[in-house]
Protein backbone atom coordinates (compact mmCIF):
# COMPACT_ATOMS: atom_id res chain seq x y z
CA UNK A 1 -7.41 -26.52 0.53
CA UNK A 2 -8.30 -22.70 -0.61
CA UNK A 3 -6.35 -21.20 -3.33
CA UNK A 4 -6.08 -17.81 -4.46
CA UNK A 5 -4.71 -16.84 -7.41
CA UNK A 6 -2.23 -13.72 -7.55
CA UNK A 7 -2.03 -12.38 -11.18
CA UNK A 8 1.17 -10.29 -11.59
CA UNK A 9 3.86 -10.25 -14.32
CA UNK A 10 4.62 -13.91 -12.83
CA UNK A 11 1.17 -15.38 -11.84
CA UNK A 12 1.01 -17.89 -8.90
CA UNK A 13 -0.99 -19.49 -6.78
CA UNK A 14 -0.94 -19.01 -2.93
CA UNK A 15 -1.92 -22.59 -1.24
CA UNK A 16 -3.64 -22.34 2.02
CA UNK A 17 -4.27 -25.87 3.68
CA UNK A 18 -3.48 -27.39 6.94
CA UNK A 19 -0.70 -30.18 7.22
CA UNK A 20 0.44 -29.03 3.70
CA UNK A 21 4.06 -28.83 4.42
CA UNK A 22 3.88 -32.28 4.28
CA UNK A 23 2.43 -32.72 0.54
CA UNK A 24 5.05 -29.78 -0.37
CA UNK A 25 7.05 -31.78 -2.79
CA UNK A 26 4.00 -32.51 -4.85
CA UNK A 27 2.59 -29.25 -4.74
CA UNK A 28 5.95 -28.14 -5.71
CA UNK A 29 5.96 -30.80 -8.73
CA UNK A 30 3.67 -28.95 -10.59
CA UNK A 31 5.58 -25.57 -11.19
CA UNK A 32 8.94 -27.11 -11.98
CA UNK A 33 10.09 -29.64 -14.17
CA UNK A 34 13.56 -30.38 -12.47
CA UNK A 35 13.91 -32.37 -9.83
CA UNK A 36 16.51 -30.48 -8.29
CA UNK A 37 15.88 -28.08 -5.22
CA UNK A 38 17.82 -25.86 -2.79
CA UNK A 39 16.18 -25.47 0.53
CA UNK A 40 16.86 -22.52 2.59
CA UNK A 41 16.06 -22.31 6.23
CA UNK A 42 17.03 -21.19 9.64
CA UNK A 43 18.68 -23.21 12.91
CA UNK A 44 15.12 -22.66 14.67
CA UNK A 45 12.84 -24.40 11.53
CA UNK A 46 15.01 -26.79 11.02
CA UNK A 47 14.84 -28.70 14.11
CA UNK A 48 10.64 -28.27 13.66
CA UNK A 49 9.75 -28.60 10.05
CA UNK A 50 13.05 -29.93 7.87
CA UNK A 51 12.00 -33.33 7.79
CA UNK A 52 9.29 -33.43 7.14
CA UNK A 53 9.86 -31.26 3.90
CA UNK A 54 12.37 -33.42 2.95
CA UNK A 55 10.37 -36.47 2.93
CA UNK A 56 7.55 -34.63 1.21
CA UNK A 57 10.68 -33.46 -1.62
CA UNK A 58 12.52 -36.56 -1.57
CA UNK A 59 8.76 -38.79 -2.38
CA UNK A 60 8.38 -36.27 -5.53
CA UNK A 61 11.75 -37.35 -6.72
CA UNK A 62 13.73 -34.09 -5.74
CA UNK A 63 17.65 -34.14 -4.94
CA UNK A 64 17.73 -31.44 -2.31
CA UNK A 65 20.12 -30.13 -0.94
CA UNK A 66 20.50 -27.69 2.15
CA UNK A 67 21.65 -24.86 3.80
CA UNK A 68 21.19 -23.58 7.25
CA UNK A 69 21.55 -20.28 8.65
CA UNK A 70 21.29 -19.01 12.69
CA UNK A 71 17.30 -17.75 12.95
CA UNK A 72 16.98 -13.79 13.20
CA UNK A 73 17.01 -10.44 11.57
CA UNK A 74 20.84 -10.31 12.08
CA UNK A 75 21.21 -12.94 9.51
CA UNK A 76 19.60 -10.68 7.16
CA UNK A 77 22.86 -9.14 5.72
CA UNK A 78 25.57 -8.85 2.66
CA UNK A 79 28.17 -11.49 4.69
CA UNK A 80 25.27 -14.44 5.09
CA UNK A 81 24.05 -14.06 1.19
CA UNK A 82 27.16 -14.49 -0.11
CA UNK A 83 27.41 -17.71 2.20
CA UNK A 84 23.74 -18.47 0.30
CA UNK A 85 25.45 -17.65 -3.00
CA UNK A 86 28.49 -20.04 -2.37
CA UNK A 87 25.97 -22.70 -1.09
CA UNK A 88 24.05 -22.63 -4.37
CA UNK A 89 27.26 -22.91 -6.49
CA UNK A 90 28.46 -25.63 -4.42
CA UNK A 91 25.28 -27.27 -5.14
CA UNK A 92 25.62 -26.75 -8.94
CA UNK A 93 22.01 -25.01 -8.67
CA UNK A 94 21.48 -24.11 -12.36
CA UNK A 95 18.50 -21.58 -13.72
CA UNK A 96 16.15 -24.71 -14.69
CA UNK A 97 16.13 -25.70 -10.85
CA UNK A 98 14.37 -24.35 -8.22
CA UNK A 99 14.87 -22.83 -4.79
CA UNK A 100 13.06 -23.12 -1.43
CA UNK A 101 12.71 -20.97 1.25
CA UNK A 102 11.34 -22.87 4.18
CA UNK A 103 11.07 -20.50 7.26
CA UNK A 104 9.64 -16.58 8.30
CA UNK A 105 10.11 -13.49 6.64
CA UNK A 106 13.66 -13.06 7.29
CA UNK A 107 14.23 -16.83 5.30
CA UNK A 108 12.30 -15.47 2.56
CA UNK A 109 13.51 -12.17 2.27
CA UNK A 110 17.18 -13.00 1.94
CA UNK A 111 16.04 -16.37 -0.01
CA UNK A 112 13.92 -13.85 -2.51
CA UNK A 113 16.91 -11.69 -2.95
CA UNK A 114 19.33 -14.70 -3.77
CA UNK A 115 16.80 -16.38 -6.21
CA UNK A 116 16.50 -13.20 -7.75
CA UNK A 117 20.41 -12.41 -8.52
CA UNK A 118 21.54 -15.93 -8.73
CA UNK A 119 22.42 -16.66 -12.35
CA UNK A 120 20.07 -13.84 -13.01
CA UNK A 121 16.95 -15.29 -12.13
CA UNK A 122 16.42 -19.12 -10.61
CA UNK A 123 12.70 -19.67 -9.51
CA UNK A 124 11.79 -20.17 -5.95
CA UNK A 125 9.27 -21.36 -3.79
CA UNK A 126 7.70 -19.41 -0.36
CA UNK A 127 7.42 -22.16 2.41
CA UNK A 128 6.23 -19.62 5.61
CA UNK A 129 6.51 -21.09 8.73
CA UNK A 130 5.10 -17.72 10.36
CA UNK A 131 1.94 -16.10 10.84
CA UNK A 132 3.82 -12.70 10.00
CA UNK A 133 5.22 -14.32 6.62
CA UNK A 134 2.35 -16.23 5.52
CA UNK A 135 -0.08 -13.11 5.47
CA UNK A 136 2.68 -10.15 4.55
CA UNK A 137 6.05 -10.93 3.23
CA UNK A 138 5.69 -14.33 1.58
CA UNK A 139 3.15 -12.97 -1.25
CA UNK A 140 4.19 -10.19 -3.21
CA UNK A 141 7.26 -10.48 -4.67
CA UNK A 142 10.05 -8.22 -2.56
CA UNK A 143 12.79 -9.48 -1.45
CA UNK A 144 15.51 -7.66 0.59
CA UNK A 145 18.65 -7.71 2.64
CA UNK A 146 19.40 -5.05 5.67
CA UNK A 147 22.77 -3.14 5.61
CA UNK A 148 24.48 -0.52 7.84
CA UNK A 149 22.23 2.44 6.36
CA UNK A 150 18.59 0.79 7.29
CA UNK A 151 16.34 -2.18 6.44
CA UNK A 152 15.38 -3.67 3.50
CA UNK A 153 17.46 -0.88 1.66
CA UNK A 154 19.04 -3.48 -1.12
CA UNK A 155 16.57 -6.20 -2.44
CA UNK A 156 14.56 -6.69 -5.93
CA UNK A 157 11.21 -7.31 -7.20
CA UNK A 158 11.19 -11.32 -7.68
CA UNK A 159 7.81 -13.17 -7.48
CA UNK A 160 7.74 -16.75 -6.16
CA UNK A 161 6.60 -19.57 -8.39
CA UNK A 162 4.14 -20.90 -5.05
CA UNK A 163 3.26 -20.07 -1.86
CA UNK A 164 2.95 -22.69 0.58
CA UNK A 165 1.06 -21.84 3.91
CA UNK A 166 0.08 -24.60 6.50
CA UNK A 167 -1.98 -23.57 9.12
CA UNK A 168 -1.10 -26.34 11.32
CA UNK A 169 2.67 -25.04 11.45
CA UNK A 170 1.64 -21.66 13.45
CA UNK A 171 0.91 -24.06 16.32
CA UNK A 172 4.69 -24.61 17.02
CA UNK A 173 5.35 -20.87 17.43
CA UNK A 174 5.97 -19.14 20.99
CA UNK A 175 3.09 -16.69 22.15
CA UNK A 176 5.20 -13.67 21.30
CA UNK A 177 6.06 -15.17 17.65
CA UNK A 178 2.16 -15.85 16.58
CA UNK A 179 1.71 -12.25 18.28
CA UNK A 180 3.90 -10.74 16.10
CA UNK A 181 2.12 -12.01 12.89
CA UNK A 182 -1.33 -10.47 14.51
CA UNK A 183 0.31 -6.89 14.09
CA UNK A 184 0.10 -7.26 10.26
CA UNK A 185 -3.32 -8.89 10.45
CA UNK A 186 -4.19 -6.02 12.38
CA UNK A 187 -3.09 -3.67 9.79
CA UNK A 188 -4.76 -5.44 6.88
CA UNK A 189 -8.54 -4.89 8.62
CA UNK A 190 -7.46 -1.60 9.31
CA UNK A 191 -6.34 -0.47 5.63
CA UNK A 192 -8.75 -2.49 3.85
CA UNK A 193 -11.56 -4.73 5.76
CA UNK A 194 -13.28 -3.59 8.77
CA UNK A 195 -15.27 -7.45 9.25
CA UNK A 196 -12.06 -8.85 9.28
CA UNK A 197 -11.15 -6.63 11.89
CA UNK A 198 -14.23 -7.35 13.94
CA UNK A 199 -13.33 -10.90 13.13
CA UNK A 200 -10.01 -10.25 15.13
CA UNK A 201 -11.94 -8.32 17.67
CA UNK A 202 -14.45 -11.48 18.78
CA UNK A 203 -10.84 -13.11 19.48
CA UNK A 204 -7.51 -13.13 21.68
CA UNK A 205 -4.10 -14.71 20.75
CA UNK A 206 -5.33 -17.67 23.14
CA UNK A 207 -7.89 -18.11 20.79
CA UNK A 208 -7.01 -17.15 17.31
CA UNK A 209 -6.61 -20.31 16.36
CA UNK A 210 -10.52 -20.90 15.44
CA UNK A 211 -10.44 -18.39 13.36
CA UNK A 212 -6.77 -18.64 11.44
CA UNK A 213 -7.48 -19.88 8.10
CA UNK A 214 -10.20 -17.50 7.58
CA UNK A 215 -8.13 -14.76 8.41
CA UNK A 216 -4.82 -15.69 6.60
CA UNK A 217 -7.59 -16.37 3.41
CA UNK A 218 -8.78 -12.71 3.83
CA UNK A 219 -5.31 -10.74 4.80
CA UNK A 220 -3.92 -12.27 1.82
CA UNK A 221 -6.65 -12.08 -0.46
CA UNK A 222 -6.07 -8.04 0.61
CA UNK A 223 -2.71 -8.22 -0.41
CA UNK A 224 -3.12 -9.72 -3.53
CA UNK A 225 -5.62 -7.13 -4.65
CA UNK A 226 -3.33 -4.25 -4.26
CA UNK A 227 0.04 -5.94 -5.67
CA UNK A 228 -2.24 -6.88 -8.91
CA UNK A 229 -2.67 -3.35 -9.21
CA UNK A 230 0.78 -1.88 -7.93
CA UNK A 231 2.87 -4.61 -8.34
CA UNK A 232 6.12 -2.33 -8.36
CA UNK A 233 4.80 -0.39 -5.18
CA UNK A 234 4.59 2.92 -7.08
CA UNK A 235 1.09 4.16 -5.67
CA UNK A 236 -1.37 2.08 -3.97
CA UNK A 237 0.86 -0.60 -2.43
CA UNK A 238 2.00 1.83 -0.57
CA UNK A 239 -1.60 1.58 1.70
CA UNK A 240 0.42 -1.69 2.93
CA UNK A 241 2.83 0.34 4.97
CA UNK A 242 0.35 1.44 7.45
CA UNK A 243 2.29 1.43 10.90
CA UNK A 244 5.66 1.41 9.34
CA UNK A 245 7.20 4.45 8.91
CA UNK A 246 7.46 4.66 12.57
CA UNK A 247 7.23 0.90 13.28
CA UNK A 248 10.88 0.77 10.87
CA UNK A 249 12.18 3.91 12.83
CA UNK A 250 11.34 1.51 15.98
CA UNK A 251 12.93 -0.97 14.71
CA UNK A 252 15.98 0.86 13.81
CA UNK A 253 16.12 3.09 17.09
CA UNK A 254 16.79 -0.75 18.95
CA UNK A 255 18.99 -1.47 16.01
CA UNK A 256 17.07 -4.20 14.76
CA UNK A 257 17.48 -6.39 17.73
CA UNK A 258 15.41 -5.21 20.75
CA UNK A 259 11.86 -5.11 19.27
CA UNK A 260 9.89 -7.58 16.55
CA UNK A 261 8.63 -6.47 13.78
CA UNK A 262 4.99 -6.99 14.06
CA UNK A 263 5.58 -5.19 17.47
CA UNK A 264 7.04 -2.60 15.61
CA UNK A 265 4.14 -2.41 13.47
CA UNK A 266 1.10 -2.63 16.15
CA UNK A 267 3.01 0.09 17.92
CA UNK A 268 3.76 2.42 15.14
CA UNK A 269 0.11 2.05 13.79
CA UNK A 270 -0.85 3.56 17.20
CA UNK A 271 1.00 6.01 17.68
CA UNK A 272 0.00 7.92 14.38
CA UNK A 273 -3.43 6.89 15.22
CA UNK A 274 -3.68 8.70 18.49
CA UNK A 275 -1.91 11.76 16.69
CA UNK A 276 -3.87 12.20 13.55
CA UNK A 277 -7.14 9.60 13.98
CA UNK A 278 -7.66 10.08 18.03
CA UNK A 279 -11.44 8.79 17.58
CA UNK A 280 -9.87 5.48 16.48
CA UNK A 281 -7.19 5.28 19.28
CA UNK A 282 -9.15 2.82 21.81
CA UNK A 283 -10.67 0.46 19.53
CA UNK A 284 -6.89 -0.44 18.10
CA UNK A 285 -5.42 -0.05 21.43
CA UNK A 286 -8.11 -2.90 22.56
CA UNK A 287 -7.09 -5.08 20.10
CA UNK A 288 -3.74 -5.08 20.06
CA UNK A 289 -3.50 -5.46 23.58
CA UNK A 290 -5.60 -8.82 23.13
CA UNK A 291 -2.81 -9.95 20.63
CA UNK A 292 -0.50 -8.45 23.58
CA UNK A 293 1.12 -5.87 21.44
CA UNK A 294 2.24 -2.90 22.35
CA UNK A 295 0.67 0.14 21.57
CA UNK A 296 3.10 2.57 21.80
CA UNK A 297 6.78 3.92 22.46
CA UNK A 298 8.39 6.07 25.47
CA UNK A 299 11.13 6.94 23.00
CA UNK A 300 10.92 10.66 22.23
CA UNK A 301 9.32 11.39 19.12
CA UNK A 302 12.60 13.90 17.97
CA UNK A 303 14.62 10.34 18.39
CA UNK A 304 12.53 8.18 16.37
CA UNK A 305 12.35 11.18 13.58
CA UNK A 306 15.83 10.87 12.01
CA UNK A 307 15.17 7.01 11.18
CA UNK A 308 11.98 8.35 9.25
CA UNK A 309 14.26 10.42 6.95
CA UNK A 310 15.87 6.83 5.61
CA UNK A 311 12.60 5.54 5.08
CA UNK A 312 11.91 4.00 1.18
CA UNK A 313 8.70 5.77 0.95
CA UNK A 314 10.29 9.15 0.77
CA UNK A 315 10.62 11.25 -2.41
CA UNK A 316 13.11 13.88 -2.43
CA UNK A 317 12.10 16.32 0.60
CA UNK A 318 8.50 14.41 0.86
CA UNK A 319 7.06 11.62 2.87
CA UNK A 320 4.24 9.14 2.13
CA UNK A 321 2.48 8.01 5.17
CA UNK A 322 -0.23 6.14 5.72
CA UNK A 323 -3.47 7.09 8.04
CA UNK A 324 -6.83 5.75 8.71
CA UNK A 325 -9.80 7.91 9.28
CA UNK A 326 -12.44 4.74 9.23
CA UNK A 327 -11.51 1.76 9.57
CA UNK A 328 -11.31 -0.75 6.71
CA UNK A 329 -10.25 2.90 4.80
CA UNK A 330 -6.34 3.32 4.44
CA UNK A 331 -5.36 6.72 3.21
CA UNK A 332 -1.47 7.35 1.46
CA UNK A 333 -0.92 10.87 2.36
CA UNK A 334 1.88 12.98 1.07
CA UNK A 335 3.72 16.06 3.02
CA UNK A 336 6.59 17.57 3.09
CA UNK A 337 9.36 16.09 5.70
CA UNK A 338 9.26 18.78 7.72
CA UNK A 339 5.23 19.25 8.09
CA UNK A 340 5.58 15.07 9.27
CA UNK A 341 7.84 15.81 11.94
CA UNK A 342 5.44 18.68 13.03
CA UNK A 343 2.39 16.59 12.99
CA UNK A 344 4.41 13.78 14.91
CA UNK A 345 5.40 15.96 17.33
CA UNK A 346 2.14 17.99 17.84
């Protein structure tokens, strides 16, 4: 088992060990004293990995109770948290118990966001069942629902009390799934570690496997770094974004429904690279088309624009983006609105 330690205003420890979803309920033991537990999943994860977290809760001496949602983004929304909400009162969930979220980032997004407005605060536990959510959304602390005006647009800061990440899991997921996840590994090398992009380089998604745990260790060892030092995403956090300020413009050009987000990610880090860091351009291209992610967009740049405006990372008429000159070196850059759209379009 490797552990890494994530020091914020609510320290915990991210667990990184194959087969440990099923030694969750002991692992889980240790950071609350009820026995008492509210697991959160989707239709897909539930058929693959319920059980066996059940057994692991039950042989710790948890009551658990559960709810099930239908798997996808859609599900991410005001109508299925108040569902959550009812399903927690129902269950007489009170602040001294705790809450799982067994599943992706879309379970613990919308999990986060209840345990953190429930009662005011329950704890909660991060379960990933994805590559994508064990290396990005799981660790960190936000939590977020999607409404009418854009993604992730209502949510709160709410750390989790442990992340759980089995290894083993990422074996069930379909080609495109485990893909997905490589667009945020991706990222991290780019931003932050240029051997753990050659790491990613000496593989393919047929053979990432070999080299999983060493990479989930590393792209969330990067993360914790820069939420210890920007926990409320104020400055440097914002280096994480790389590929997202068109990747969520993707993502909300196909309404959230027509494109993944790691897809949205790999593709939107590409497209600024071959604007504003050409000399990068095939060495990402390469290696996101071994992960077999796209690397760019046919939708015009002046449609994908107006989705930018909406983006959290503005300030007033301004935009932070994100660029990388070298990689292993991400860069938050600040311009005007206006000068982005230019630079986009150039």
């Amino acid at each position: 088992m490797k552990k890494i330690s994530v020091k914020t205003s609510h320290p915990y420890e991210v667990l990184i060990q194959r087969g440990g979803l099923a030694h969750c309920g002991e692992y889980i033991s240790e950071v609350t004293k009820s026995r008492k537990a509210a697991i959160i999943t989707d239709d897909i994860v539930e058929k693959l990995h319920l059980q066996t977290a059940l057994d692991s809760m039950k042989a710790a001496g948890f009551e658990c109770s559960v709810f099930v949602f239908p798997n996808g983004e859609q599900s991410k929304c005001l109508e299925n948290l108040g569902k959550i909400y009812d399903f927690l009162c129902e269950s007489n969930i009170t602040r001294s118990d705790i809450i799982v979220a067994l599943g992706g980032g879309v379970v613990g997004d919308i999990t986060g966001f209840a345990a953190a407005s429930y009662l005011r605060g329950v704890e909660f536990v991060q379960i990933p069942t994805t590559l994508l959510a064990q290396v990005d959304s799981s660790v960190g602390g936000k939590t977020a629902i999607d409404i009418a005006g854009g993604k992730n647009l209502v949510g709160a800061f709410k750390q989790p009390a442990l992340v759980i990440c089995d290894s083993d899991i990422l074996k069930t997921l379909k080609p495109e799934t485990l893909a997905e996840g490589m667009g945020e590994c991706i990222k991290y090398g780019m931003i932050r570690d240029e051997k753990l992009f050659e790491l990613m380089e000496s593989k393919d998604l047929d053979t990432v496997d070999d080299i999983m745990d060493e990479m989930v260790y590393a792209c969330i060892d990067i993360k914790r770094i820069v939420v210890e030092h920007d926990e409320f995403d104020r400055g440097e956090r914002m280096v994480l974004n790389f590929g997202h300020t068109l990747g969520h413009a993707l993502e909300g050009w196909y309404n959230y429904k027509g494109i993944a987000h790691g897809e949205a990610v790999a593709a939107g880090m590409c497209m600024i690279t071959d604007r504003l860091a050409p000399q990068l351009s095939d060495r990402l291209r390469k290696v996101c088309e071994a992960y077999r992610l796209p690397t760019g967009s046919n939708i015009p740049m002046s449609e994908l624009l107006p989705f930018c405006s909406k983006d959290k990372k503005n300030e007033a008429k301004d935009i932070n983006y994100i660029i990388c000159n070298e990689i292993g070196k991400g860069e938050i850059v600040k311009v005007p609105f206006t000068e982005f759209c230019r630079l986009m379009e150039g």
